[in-house]
Protein backbone atom coordinates (compact mmCIF):
# COMPACT_ATOMS: atom_id res chain seq x y z
CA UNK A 1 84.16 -42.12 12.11
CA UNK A 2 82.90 -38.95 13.38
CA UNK A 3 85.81 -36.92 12.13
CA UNK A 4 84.95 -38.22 8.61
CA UNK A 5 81.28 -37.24 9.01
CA UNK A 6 82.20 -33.44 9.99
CA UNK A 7 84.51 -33.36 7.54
CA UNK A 8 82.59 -34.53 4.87
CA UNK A 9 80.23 -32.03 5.78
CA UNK A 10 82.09 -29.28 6.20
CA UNK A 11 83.27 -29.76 2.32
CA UNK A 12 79.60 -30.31 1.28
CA UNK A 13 79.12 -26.77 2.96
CA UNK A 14 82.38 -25.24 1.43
CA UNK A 15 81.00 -26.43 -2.16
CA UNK A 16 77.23 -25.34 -1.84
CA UNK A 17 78.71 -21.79 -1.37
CA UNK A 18 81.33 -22.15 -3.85
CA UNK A 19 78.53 -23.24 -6.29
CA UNK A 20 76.09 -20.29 -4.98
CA UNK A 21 78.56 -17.67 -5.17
CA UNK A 22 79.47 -19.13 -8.94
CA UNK A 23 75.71 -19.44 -10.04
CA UNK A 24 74.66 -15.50 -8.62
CA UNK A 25 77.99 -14.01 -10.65
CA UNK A 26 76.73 -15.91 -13.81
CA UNK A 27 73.34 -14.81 -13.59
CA UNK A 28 73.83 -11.45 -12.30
CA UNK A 29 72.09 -9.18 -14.55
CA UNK A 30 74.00 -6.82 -16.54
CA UNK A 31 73.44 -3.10 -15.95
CA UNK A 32 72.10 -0.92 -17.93
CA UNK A 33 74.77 1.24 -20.25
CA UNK A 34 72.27 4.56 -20.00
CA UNK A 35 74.69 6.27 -17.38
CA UNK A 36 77.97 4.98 -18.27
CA UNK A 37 80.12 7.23 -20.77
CA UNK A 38 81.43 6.15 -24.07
CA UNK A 39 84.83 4.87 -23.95
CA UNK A 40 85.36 5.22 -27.84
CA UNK A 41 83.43 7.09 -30.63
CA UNK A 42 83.80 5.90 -34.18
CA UNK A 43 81.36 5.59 -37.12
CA UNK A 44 80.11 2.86 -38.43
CA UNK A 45 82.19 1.92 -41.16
CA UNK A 46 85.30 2.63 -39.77
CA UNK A 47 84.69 -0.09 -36.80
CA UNK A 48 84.16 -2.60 -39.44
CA UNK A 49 86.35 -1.50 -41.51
CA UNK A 50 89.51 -2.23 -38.78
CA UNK A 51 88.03 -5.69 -37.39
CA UNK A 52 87.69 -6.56 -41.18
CA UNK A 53 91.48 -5.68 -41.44
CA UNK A 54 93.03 -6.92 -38.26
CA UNK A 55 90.59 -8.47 -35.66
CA UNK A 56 93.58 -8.99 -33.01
CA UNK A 57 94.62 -5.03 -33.07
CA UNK A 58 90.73 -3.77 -32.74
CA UNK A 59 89.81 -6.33 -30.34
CA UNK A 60 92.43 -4.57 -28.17
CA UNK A 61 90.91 -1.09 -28.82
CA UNK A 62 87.48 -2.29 -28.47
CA UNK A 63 86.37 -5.52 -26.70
CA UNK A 64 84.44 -4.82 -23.64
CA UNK A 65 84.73 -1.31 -24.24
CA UNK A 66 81.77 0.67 -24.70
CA UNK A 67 81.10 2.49 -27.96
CA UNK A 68 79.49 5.24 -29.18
CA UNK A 69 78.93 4.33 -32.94
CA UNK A 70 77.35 6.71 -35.91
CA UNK A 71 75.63 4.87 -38.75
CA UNK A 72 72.74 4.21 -41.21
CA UNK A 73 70.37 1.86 -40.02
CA UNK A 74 70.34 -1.01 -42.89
CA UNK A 75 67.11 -2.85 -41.13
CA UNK A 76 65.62 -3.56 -37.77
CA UNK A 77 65.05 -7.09 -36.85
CA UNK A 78 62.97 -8.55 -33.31
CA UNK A 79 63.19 -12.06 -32.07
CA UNK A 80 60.10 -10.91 -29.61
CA UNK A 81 58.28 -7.82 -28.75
CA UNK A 82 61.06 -6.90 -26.32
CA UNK A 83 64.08 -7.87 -28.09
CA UNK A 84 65.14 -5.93 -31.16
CA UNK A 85 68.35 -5.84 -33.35
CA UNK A 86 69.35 -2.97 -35.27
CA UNK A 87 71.96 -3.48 -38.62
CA UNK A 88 74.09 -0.57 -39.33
CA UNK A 89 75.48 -0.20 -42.91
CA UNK A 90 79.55 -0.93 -42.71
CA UNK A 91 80.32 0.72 -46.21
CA UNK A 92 81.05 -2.91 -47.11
CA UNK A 93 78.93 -5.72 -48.26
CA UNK A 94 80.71 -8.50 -46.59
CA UNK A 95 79.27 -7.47 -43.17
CA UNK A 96 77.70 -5.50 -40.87
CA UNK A 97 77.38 -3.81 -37.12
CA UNK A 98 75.12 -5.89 -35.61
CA UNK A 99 73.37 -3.62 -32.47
CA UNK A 100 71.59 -5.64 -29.91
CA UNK A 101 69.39 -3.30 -28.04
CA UNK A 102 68.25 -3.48 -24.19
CA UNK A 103 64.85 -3.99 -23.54
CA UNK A 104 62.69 -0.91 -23.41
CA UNK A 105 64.00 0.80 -26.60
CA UNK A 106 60.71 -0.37 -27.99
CA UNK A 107 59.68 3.14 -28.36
CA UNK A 108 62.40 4.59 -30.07
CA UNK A 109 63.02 1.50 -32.13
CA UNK A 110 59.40 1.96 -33.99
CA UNK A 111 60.26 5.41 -35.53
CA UNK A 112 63.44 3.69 -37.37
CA UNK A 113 63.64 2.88 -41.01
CA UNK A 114 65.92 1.77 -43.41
CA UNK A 115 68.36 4.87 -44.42
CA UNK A 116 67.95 6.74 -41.08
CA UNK A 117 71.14 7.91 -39.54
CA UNK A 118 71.65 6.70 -36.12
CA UNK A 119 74.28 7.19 -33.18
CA UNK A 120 74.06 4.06 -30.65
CA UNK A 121 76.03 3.62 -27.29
CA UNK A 122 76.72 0.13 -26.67
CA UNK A 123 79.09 -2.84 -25.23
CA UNK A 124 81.77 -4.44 -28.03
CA UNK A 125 81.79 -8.33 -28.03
CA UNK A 126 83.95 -8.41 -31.35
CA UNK A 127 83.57 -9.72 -34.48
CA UNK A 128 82.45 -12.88 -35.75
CA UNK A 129 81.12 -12.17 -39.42
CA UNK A 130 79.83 -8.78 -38.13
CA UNK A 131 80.85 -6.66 -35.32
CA UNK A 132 78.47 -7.06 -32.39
CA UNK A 133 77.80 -4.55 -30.14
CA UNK A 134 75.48 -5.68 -26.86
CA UNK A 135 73.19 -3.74 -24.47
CA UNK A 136 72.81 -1.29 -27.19
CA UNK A 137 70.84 2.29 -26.48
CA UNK A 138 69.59 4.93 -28.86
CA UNK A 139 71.01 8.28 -28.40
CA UNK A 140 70.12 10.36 -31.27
C-alpha cells in the first residue's frame, strides 16, 4: 500500500513538471526581431507572387525565415492602440502581404499612408489568402 502511495506520487510530481515545462515553452514570449539579420530580401510582389504560384516550393524558402520585404503600404489597420497591421500592395488584386507589427512601432506607424514605400523586417508564417509576415519592424 505504501509503494502505491509513493508511486503515485512520484508520477503526480513527474507530470506537474512535465506540464510546467510544456506551459513556460508555450507562453514564452517571442523575441524581438530588431537584432536578428534578414535571412531573405525580396519585394513585395515577388513574395506573393511565388506563394500565389506554388505555396509548397516558397514555404520551403520562406517559413520561419525572417524577411526583409520592400513594398507600398496599401493601408494600416489597429485592433488596439498597441497592435497595428500594415498591407503591402502584391501587384495583384487577389491578395496581399499582410505585416503584423510588434508593439512599440506606434511611432513610426503614424507617419504611414497609403502609397508610401516601405521596407519591413519580419517572421514568415505563410500564406493563407495573403502572405503573413509576424513580429514585423519598420526599417526604412
Amino acid at each position: 500500500m505504501k509503494k502505491k502511495i509513493v508511486a503515485g506520487l512520484i508520477i503526480l510530481i513527474l507530470l506537474t513538471a512535465a506540464g510546467w515545462y510544456l506551459y513556460s515553452l508555450i507562453m514564452k514570449p517571442l523575441s524581438s526581431l530588431e537584432a536578428a539579420s534578414p535571412e531573405v530580401k525580396v519585394s513585395a510582389d515577388t513574395l506573393f507572387a511565388r506563394y500565389n504560384s506554388d505555396e509548397a516550393t516558397s514555404d520551403s524558402l520562406y517559413l520561419g525565415k525572417i524577411l526583409l520585404v520592400s513594398g507600398i503600404v496599401k493601408e494600416t489597420d489597429s485592433v488596439s492602440d498597441s497592435i497595428y497591421t500594415i498591407y503591402l500592395e502584391s501587384g495583384d488584386p487577389s491578395g496581399l502581404i499582410s505585416c503584423e507589427m510588434e508593439r512599440g512601432q506606434v511611432a513610426a506607424l503614424q507617419h504611414l499612408k497609403e502609397g508610401d514605400s516601405v521596407v519591413i523586417k519580419g517572421r514568415c508564417n505563410g500564406f493563407l489568402m495573403d502572405v503573413v509576415l509576424n513580429q514585423c519592424l519598420i526599417q526604412n
